[in-house]
Structure formats: C-alpha cells, structure tokens
N, C-alpha and C. Protein backbone atom coordinates (compact mmCIF):
# COMPACT_ATOMS: atom_id res chain seq x y z
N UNK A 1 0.84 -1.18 0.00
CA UNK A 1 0.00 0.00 0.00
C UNK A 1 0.88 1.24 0.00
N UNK A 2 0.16 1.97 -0.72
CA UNK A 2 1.15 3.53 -1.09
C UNK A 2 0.88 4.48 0.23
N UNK A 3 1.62 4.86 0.57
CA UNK A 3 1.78 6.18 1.57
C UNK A 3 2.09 7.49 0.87
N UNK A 4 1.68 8.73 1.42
CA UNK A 4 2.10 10.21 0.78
C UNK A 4 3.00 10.37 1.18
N UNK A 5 4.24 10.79 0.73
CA UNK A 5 5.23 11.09 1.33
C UNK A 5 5.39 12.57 1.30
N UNK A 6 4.70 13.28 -0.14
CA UNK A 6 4.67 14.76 0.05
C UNK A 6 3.04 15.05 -0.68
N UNK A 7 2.32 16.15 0.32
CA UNK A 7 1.64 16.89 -0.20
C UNK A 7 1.60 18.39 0.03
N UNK A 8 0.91 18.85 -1.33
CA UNK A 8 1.13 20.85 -1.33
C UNK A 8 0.09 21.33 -2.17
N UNK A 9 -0.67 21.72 -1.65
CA UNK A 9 -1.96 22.67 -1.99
C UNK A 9 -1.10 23.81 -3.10
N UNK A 10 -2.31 23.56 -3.91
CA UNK A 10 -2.03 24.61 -5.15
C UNK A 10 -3.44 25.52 -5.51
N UNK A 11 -3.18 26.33 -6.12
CA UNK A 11 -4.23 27.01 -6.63
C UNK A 11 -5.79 26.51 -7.03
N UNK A 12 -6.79 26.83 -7.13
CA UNK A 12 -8.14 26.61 -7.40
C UNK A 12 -8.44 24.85 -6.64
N UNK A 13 -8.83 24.72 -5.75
CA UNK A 13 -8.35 23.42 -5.26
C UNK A 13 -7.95 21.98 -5.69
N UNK A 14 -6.76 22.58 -5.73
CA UNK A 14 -5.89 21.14 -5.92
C UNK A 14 -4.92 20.82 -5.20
N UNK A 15 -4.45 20.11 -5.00
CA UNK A 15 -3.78 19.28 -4.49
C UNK A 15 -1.99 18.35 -5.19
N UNK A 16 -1.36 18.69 -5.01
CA UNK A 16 -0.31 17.68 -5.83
C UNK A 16 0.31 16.91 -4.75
N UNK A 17 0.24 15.46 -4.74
CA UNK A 17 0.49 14.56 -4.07
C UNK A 17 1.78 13.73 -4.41
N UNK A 18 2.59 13.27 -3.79
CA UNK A 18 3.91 11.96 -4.05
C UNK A 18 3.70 10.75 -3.38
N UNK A 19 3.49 9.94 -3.77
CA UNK A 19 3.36 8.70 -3.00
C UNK A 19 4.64 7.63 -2.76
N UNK A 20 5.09 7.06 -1.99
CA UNK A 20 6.15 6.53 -1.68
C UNK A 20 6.48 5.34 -2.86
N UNK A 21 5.64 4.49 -3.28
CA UNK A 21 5.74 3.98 -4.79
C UNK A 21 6.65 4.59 -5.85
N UNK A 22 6.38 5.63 -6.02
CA UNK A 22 7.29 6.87 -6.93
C UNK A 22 6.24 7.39 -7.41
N UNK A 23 4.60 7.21 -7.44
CA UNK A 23 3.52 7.76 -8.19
C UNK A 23 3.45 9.13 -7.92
N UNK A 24 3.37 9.84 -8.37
CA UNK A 24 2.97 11.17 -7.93
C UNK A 24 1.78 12.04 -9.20
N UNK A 25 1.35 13.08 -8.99
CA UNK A 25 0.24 14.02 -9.59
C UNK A 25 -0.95 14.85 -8.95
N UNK A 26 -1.51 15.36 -9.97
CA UNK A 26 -2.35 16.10 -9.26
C UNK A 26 -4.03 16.25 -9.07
N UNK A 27 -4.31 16.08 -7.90
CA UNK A 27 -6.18 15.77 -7.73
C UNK A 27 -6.64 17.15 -7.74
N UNK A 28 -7.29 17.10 -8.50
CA UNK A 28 -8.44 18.16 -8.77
C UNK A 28 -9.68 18.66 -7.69
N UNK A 29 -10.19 18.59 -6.76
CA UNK A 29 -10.85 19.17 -6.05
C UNK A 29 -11.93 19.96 -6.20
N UNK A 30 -12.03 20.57 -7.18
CA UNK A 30 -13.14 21.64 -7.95
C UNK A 30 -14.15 21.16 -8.11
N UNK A 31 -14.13 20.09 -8.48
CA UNK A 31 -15.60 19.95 -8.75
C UNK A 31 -16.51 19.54 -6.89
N UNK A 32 -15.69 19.01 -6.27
CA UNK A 32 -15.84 18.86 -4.93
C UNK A 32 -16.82 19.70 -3.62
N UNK A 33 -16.73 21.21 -4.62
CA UNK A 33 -17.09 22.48 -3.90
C UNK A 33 -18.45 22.66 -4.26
N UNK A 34 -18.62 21.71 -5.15
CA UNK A 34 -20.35 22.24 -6.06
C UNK A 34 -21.49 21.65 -5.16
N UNK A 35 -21.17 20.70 -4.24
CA UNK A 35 -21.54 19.84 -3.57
C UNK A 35 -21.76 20.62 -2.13
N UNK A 36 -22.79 20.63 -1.05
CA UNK A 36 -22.85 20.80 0.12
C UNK A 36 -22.44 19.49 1.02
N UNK A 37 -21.69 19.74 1.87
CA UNK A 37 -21.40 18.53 3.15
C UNK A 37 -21.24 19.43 4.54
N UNK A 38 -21.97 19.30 5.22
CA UNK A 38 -21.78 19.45 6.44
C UNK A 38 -20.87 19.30 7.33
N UNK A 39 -20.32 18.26 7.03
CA UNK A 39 -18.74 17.97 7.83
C UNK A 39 -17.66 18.84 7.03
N UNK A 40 -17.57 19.21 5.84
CA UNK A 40 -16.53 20.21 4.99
C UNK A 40 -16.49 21.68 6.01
N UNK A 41 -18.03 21.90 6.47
CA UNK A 41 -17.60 23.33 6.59
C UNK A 41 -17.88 23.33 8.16
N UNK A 42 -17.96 22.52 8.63
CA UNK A 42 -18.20 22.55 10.21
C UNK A 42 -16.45 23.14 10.70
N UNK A 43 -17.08 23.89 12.48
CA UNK A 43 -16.01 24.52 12.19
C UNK A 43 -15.93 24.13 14.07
C-alpha cells in the first residue's frame, strides 16, 4: 500500500500529491465544492 510522502496545496483546489511507490500528480478538487457537506464546513 502507497503512503504520501509529500503533499502541497495549489491554486483553485488542488492538491499535488507523491506517494512513496514513486507515483505522484495532481487531484483536482473543484468539482468537490459544487456539492454541500456538512462535515466540509463545520467549524
């Protein structure tokens, strides 16, 4: 199983991730926000 070894927030929400495998790239998040969740914005 892959572990993160690095993550770093980028612009419009994303995310660029490294995984200890050598995989690395970047998750998109945007569409994520169109959506209401209650636990996202609890504070």
């Amino acid at each position: 199983m892959s572990v993160p070894l690095e993550v770093r927030a980028l612009e419009r929400y994303r995310i660029w991730v490294k995984y200890s495998d050598g995989t690395e790239g970047i998750v998109d998040k945007n569409y994520t926000r169109l959506f209401y969740c209650p636990l996202w914005y609890s504070q």
